[in-house]
Protein backbone atom coordinates (compact mmCIF):
# COMPACT_ATOMS: atom_id res chain seq x y z
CA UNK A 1 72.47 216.82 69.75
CA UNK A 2 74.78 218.66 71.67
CA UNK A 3 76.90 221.38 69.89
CA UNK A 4 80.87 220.42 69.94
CA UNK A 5 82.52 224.32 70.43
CA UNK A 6 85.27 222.67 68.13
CA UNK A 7 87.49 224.88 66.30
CA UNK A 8 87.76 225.43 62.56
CA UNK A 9 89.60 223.06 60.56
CA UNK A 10 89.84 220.49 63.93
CA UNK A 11 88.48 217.02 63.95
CA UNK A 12 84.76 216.98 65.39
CA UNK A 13 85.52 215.91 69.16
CA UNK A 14 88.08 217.80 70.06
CA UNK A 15 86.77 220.25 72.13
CA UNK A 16 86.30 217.87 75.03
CA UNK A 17 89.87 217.01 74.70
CA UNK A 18 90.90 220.33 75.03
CA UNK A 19 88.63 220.41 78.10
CA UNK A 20 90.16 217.10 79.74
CA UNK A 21 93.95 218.62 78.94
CA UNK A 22 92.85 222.08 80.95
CA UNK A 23 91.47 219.70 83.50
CA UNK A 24 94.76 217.75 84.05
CA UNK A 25 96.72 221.04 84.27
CA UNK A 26 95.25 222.15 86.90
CA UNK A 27 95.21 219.11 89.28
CA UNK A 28 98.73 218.11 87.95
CA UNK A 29 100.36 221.68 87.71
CA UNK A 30 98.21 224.06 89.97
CA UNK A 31 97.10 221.50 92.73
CA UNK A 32 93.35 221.94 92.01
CA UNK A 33 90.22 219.39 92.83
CA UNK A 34 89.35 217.65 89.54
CA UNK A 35 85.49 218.39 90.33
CA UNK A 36 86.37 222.31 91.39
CA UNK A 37 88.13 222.77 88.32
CA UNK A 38 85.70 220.75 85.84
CA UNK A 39 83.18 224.02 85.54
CA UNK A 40 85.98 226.62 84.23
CA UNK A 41 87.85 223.69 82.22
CA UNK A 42 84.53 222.75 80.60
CA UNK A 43 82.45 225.96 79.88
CA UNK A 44 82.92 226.22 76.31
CA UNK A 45 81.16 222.53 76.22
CA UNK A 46 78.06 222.85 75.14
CA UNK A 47 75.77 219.77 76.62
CA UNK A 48 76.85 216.89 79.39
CA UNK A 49 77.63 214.20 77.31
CA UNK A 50 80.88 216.47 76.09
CA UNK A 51 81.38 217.48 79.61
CA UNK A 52 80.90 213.85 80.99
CA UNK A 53 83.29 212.76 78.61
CA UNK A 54 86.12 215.25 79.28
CA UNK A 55 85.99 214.30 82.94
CA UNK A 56 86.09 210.43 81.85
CA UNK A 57 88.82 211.18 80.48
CA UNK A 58 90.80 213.22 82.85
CA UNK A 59 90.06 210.51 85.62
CA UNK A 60 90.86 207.59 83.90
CA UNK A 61 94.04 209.57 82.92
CA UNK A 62 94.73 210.14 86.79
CA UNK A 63 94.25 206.62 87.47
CA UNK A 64 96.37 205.13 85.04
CA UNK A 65 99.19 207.92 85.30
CA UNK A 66 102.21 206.21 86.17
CA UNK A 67 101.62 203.76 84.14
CA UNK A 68 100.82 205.36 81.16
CA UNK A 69 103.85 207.72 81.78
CA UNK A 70 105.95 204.34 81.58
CA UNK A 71 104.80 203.56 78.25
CA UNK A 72 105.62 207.09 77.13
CA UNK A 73 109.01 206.73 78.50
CA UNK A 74 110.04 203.66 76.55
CA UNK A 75 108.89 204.95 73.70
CA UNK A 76 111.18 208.71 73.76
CA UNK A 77 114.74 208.55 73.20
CA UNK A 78 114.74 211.35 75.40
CA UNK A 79 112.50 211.56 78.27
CA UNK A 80 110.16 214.38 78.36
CA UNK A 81 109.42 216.54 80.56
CA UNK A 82 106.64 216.15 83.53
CA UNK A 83 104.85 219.26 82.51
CA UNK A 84 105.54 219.07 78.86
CA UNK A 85 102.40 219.31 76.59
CA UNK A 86 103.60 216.66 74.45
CA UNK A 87 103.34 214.48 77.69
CA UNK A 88 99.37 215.88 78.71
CA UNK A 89 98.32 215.49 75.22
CA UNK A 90 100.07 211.95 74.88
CA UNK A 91 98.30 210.63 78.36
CA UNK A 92 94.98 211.94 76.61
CA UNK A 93 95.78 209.86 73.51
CA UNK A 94 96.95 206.64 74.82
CA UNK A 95 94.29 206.49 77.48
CA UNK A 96 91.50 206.68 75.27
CA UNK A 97 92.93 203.94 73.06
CA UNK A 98 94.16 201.81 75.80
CA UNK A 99 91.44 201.90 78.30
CA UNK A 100 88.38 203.67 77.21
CA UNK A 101 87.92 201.90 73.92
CA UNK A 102 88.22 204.36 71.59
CA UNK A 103 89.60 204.02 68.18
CA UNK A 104 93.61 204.85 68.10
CA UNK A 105 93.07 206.61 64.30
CA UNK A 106 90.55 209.01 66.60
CA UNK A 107 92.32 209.13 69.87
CA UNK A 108 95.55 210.81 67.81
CA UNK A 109 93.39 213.17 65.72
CA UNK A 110 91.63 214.77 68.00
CA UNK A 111 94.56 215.41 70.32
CA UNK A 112 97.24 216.72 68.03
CA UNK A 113 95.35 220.27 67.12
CA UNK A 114 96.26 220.55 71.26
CA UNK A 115 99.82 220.72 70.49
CA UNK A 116 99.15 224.53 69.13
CA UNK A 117 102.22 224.29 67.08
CA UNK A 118 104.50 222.41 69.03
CA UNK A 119 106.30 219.21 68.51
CA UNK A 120 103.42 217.12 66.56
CA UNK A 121 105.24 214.84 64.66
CA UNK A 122 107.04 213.39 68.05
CA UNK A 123 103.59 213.08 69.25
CA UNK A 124 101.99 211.10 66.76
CA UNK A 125 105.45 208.89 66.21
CA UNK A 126 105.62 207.74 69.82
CA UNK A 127 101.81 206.90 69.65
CA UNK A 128 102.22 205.12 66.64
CA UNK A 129 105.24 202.99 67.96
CA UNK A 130 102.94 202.16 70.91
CA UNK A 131 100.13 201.12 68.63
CA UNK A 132 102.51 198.80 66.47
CA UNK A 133 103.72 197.29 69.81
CA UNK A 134 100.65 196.36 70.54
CA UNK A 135 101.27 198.49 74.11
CA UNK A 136 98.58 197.19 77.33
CA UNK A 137 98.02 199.07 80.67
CA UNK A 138 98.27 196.48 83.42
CA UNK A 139 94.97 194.94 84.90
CA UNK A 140 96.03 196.45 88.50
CA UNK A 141 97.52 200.47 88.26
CA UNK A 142 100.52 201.16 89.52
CA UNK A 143 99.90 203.79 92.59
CA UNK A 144 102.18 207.11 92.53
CA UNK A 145 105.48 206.11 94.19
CA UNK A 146 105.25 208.74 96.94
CA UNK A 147 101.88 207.56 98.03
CA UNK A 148 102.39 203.84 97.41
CA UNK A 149 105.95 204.79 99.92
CA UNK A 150 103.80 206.23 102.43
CA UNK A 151 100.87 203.90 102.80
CA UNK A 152 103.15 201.04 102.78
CA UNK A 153 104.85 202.49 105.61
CA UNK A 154 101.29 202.58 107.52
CA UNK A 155 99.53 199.73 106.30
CA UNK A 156 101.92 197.32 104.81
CA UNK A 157 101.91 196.04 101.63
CA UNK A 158 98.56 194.48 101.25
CA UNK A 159 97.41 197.64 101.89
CA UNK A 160 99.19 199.18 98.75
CA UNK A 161 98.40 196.04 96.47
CA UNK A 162 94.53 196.30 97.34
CA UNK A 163 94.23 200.52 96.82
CA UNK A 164 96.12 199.36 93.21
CA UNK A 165 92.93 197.00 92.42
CA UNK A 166 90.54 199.59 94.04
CA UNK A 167 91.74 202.50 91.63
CA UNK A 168 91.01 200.08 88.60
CA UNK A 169 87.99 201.07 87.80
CA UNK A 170 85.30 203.56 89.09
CA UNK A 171 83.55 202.25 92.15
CA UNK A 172 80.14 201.14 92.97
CA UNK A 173 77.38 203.50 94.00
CA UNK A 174 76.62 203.97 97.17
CA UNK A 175 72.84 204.93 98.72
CA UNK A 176 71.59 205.44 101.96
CA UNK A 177 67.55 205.48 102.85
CA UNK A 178 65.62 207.96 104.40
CA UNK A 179 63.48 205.29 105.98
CA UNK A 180 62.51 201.64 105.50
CA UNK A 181 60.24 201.56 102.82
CA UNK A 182 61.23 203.96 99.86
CA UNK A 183 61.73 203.36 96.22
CA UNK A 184 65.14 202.83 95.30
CA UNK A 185 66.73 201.18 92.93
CA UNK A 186 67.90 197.00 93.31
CA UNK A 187 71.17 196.50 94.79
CA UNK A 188 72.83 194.63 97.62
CA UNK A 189 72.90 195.67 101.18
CA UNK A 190 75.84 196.09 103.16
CA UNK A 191 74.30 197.79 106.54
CA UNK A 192 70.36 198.75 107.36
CA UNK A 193 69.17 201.08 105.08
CA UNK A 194 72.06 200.91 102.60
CA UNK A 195 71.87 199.78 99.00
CA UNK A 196 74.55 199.45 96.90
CA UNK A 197 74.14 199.77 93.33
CA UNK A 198 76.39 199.41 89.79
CA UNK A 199 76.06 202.65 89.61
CA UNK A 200 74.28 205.19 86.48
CA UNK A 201 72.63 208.31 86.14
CA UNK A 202 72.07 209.43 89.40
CA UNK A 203 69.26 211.58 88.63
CA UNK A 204 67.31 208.92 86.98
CA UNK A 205 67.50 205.99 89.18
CA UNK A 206 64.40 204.73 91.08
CA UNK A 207 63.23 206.82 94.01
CA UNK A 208 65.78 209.87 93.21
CA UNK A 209 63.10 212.53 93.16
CA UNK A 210 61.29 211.23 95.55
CA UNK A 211 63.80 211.96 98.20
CA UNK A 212 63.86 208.16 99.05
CA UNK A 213 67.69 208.24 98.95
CA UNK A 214 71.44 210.23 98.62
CA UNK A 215 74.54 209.04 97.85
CA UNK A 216 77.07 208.48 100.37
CA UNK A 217 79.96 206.06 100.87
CA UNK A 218 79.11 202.98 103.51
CA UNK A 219 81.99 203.94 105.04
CA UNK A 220 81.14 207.37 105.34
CA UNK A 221 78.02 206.41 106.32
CA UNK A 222 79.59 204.98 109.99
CA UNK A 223 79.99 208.24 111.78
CA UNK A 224 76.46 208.90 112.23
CA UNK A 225 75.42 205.43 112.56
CA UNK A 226 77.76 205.70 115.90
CA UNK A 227 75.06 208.31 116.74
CA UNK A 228 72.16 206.35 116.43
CA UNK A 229 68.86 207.39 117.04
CA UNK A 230 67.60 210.41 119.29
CA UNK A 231 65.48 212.57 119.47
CA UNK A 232 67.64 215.87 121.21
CA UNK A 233 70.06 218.39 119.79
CA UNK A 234 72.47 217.30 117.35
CA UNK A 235 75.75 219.33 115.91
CA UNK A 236 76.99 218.10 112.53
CA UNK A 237 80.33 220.46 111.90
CA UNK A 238 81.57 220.92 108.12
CA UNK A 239 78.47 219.47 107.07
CA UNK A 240 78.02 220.12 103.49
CA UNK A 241 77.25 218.54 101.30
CA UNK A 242 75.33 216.95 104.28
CA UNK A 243 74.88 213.23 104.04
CA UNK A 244 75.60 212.75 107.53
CA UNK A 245 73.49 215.76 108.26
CA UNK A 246 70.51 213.76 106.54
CA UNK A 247 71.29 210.88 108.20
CA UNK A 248 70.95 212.18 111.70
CA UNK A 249 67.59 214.07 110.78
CA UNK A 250 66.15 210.98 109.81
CA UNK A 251 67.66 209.12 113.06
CA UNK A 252 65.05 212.03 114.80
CA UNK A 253 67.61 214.31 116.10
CA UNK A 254 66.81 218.07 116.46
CA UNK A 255 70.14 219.02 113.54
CA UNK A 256 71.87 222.07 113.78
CA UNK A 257 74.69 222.12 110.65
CA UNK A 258 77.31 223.66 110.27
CA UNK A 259 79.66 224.69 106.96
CA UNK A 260 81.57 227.83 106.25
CA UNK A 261 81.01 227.74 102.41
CA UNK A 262 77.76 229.18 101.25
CA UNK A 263 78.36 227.15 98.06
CA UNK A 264 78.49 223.41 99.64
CA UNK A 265 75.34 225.08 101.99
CA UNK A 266 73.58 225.52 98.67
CA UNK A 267 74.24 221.36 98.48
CA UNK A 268 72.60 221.13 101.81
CA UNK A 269 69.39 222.98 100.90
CA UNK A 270 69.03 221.01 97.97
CA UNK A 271 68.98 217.93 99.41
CA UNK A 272 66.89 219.25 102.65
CA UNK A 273 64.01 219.58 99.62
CA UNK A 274 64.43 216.89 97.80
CA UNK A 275 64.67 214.40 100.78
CA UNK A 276 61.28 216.62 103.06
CA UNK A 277 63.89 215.80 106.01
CA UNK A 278 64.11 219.08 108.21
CA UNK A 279 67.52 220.91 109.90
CA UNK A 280 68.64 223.93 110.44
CA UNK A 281 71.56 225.42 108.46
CA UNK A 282 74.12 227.68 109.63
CA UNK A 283 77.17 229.41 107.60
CA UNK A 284 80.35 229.80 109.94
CA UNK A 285 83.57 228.74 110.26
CA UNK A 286 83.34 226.47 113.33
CA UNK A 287 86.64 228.25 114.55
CA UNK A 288 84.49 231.52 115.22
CA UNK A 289 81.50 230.18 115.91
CA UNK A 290 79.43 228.52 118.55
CA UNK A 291 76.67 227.26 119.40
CA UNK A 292 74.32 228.80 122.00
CA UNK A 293 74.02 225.43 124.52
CA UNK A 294 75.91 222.32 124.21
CA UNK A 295 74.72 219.67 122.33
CA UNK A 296 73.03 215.51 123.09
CA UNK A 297 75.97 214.62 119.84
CA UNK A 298 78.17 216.39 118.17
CA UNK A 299 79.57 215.06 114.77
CA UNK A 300 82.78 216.30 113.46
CA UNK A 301 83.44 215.60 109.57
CA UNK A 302 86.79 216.97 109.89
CA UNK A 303 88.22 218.87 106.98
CA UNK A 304 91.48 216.29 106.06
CA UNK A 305 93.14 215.58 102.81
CA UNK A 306 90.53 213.32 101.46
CA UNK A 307 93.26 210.42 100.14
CA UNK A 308 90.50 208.07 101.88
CA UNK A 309 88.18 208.79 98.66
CA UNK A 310 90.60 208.39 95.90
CA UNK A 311 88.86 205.21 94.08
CA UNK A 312 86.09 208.35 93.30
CA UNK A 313 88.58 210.97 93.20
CA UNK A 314 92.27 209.77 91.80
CA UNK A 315 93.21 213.14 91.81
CA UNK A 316 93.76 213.31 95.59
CA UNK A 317 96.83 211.26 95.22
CA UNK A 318 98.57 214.40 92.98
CA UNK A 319 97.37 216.76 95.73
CA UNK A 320 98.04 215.59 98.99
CA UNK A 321 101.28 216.11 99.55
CA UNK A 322 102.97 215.68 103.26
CA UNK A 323 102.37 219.50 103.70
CA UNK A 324 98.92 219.35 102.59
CA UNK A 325 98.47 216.62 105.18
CA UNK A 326 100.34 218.15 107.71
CA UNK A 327 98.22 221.27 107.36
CA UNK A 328 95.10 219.73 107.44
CA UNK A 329 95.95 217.80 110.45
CA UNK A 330 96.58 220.98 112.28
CA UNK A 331 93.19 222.31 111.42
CA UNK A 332 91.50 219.15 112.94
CA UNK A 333 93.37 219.78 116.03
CA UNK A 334 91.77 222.81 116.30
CA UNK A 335 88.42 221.86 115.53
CA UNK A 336 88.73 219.07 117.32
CA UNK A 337 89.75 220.67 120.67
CA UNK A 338 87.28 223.46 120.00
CA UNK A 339 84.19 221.47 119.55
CA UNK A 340 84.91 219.12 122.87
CA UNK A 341 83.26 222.16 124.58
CA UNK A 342 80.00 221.89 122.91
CA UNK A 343 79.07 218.66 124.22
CA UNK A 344 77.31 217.95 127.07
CA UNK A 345 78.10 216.09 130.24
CA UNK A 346 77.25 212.35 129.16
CA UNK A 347 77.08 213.35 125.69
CA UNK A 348 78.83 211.98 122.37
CA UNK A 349 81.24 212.93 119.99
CA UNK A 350 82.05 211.66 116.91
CA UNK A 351 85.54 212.39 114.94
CA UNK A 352 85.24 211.34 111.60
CA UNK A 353 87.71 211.91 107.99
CA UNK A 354 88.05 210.58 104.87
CA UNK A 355 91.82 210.24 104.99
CA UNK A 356 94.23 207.00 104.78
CA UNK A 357 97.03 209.09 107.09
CA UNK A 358 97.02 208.50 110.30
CA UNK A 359 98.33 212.17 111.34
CA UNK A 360 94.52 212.42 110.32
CA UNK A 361 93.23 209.54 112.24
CA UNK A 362 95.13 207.75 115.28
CA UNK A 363 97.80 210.33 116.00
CA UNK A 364 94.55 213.18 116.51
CA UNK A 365 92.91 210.90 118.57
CA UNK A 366 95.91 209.99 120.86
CA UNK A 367 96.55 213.67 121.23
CA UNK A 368 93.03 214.63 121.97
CA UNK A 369 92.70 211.87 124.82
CA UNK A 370 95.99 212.70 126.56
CA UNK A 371 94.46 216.26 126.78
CA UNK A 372 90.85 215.80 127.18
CA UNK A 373 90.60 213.48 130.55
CA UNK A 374 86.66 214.30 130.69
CA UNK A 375 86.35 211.96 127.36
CA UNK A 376 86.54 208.25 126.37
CA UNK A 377 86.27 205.91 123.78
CA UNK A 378 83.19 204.17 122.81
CA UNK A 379 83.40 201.20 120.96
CA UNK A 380 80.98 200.36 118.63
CA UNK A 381 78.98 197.43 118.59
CA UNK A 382 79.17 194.81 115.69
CA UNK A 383 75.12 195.60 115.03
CA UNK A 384 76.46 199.35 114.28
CA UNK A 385 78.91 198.74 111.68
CA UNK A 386 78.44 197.64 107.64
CA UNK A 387 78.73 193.92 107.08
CA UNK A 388 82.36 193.41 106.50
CA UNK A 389 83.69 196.09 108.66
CA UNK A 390 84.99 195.69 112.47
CA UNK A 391 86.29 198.41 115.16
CA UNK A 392 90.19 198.39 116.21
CA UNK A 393 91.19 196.97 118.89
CA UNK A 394 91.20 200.55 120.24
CA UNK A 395 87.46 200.90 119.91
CA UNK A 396 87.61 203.42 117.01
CA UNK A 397 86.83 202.28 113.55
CA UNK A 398 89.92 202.28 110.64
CA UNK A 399 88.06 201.83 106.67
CA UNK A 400 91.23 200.30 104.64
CA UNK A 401 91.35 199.28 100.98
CA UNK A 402 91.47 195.80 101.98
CA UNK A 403 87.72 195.73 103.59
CA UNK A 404 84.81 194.73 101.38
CA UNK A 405 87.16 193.51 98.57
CA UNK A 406 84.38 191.47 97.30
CA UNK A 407 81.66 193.99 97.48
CA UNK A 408 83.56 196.09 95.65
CA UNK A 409 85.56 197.92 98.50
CA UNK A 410 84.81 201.40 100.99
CA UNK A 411 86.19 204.48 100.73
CA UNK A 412 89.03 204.87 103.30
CA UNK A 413 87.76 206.32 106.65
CA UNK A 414 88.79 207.41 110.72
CA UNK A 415 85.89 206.85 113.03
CA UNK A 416 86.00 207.52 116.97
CA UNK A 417 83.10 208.10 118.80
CA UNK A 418 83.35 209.60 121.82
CA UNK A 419 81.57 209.82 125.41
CA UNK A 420 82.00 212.53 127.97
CA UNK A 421 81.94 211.93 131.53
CA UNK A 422 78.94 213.50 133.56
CA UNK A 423 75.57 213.33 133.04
């Protein structure tokens, strides 16, 4: 069994608690990725369970945040402060006993030794008046008010209502073959070679070490089914962690990728052995580098502010912020502009993100075609898209929160693929 690095005199299961409250700091108060910060938060964990369980609860925390901040705030005769430990710790409590089952005697105990000798006693008052209430978190989350603002600007309000019910619970697992007949576990399939599963222990589900499979989105599976098959030289920019990269090697393509952080590479490599599929890897920022002739396809999986993945990753709606998007938008332009070089007459290019903004999505590619007369857009046909998901009008492909509803929803994702005149 696992040692629990808890502290002397503090109630066994703390120490993930204390994990989970240095994990929301630092998304909440120092902007950081939940999964970049979960190895410092959690290092004095000894064993995954512990670990598992302090990022459980920091997610579920992000998830439910406004609303569990609303039940704090009837319950204080004086509302405290966003940053206030009192607040972290009593987020930590209340989640636990409101929506991951535990026990409200052991939610409270193991949170108050976080409190490090500050105000306790308000702490474990307001839970308790919440617990004699009989206090409920709403079946559908209430989205942060300055995202819910801005999406329903974009998308209307259906939009906002369906991300709420998407964000309710973690979403279902995605898989993508390497080829028609592997192992992999039972599921439903949305698109060919795609299975979509309840979800588990990755490492242990059918066919995992094998290489029969990796996980990846369906919707961010589209980009490099716009590719398609082929058998010449292929340019997958900001690769890692490289599903799309796998997914053109096993489409036959000749795949040069690209990242600029040795650390996601290390991703790529890994799943180059587990899967036997063959690429080369190259470490650059694509805004230095190029490559040394143009390229059959080039596949840009633009750096953007990732709000497209938040049913996986709440914490993306505490971190994107309008200059974070704004910023990252720039970047694209950049690469975007940058990589139009490196394709062939008569070749393709894809521009893909992960992003629900469209100064990620429709405003690049507006500005890109009113400067690029030498490209034009290639709509997809039905027979290259997921069951359940259509192109624009436009010919480029929008992912919302309101697709797949059913199935148990897509990530959010900007798709435009692409051809350039010549040939």
């Amino acid at each position: 069994m696992a040692r629990d690095m808890t502290r002397a005199g503090e109630p066994l299961g703390t120490a993930p608690r204390r994990a989970a409250l240095r994990l929301l700091d630092a998304v909440l108060r120092r902007g950081e990725a939940l999964d970049a910060a979960l190895p410092l938060a959690t290092r004095a964990l000894h064993g995954g369970p512990d670990r598992g369980l302090a990022h459980a609860i920091a997610a579920e925390t992000l998830r439910r945040l406004p609303d569990l901040d609303a039940l704090i705030d009837s319950a204080t005769r004086q509302r405290l402060p966003d940053d206030a430990k009192a607040r972290f710790v009593l987020r930590i409590a209340l989640v636990q006993a409101l929506s991951l089952g535990t026990p409200p005697h052991a939610a409270i105990a193991t949170v108050l030794p976080l409190i490090d000798g500050g105000p306790k006693r308000l702490v474990h008052g307001v839970f308790g008046t919440l617990m004699r209430q009989n206090a409920s978190l709403p079946g559908q989350p209430t989205l942060p008010a300055h995202v819910a603002e801005r999406w329903r600007a974009n998308w209307g309000e259906a939009m906002v209502a369906a991300a709420a019910r998407a964000i309710a619970a973690p979403p279902p697992l995605d898989l993508t073959l390497r080829g028609g007949n592997v192992v992999h576990p039972d599921g439903v399939s949305l698109a060919p070679g795609h299975v979509r599963v309840e979800g588990g222990d990755v490492p242990t589900l059918a066919g995992y070490a094998e290489g029969g499979w990796w996980v990846q989105d369906v919707a961010a599976s589209i980009p490099a089914r716009l590719i398609g098959r082929g058998t010449g030289h292929a340019l997958d920019l900001c690769a890692a962690p490289g599903g799309k990269t796998l997914q053109l090697a096993a489409a036959g393509w000749q795949v040069e990728a690209v990242d600029v952080s040795q650390t996601r590479a290390e991703r790529l490599a890994q799943n180059r052995a587990r899967t036997g599929l063959s690429f080369d890897t190259v470490i650059a920022d694509v805004l230095d580098w190029a490559p040394a002739t143009p390229a059959d396809a080039v596949l840009i999986d633009a750096p953007c502010s990732a709000t497209g993945i938040f049913r996986r990753h709440p914490d993306v709606l505490y971190r994107a912020h309008p200059a974070v998007i704004a910023e990252a938008a720039a970047l694209q332009a950049r690469i975007f502009d940058r990589a139009a070089d490196w394709v062939k007459p008569g070749g393709v290019l894809v521009y893909a993100t992960c992003s629900l903004e469209p100064d990620e999505g429709e405003a690049q590619l507006d500005r890109f075609l009113a400067t690029h007369d030498d490209y034009a857009i290639e709509p997809p046909r039905s027979d290259e898209l997921p069951a359940g998901i259509s192109a624009h009008a436009s010919g480029y492909v929008r992912t919302l929160p309101t697709m797949l509803s059913d199935e148990g929803n897509c990530d959010g994702f900007f798709v435009a693929r692409l051809r350039r005149a010549g040939g």
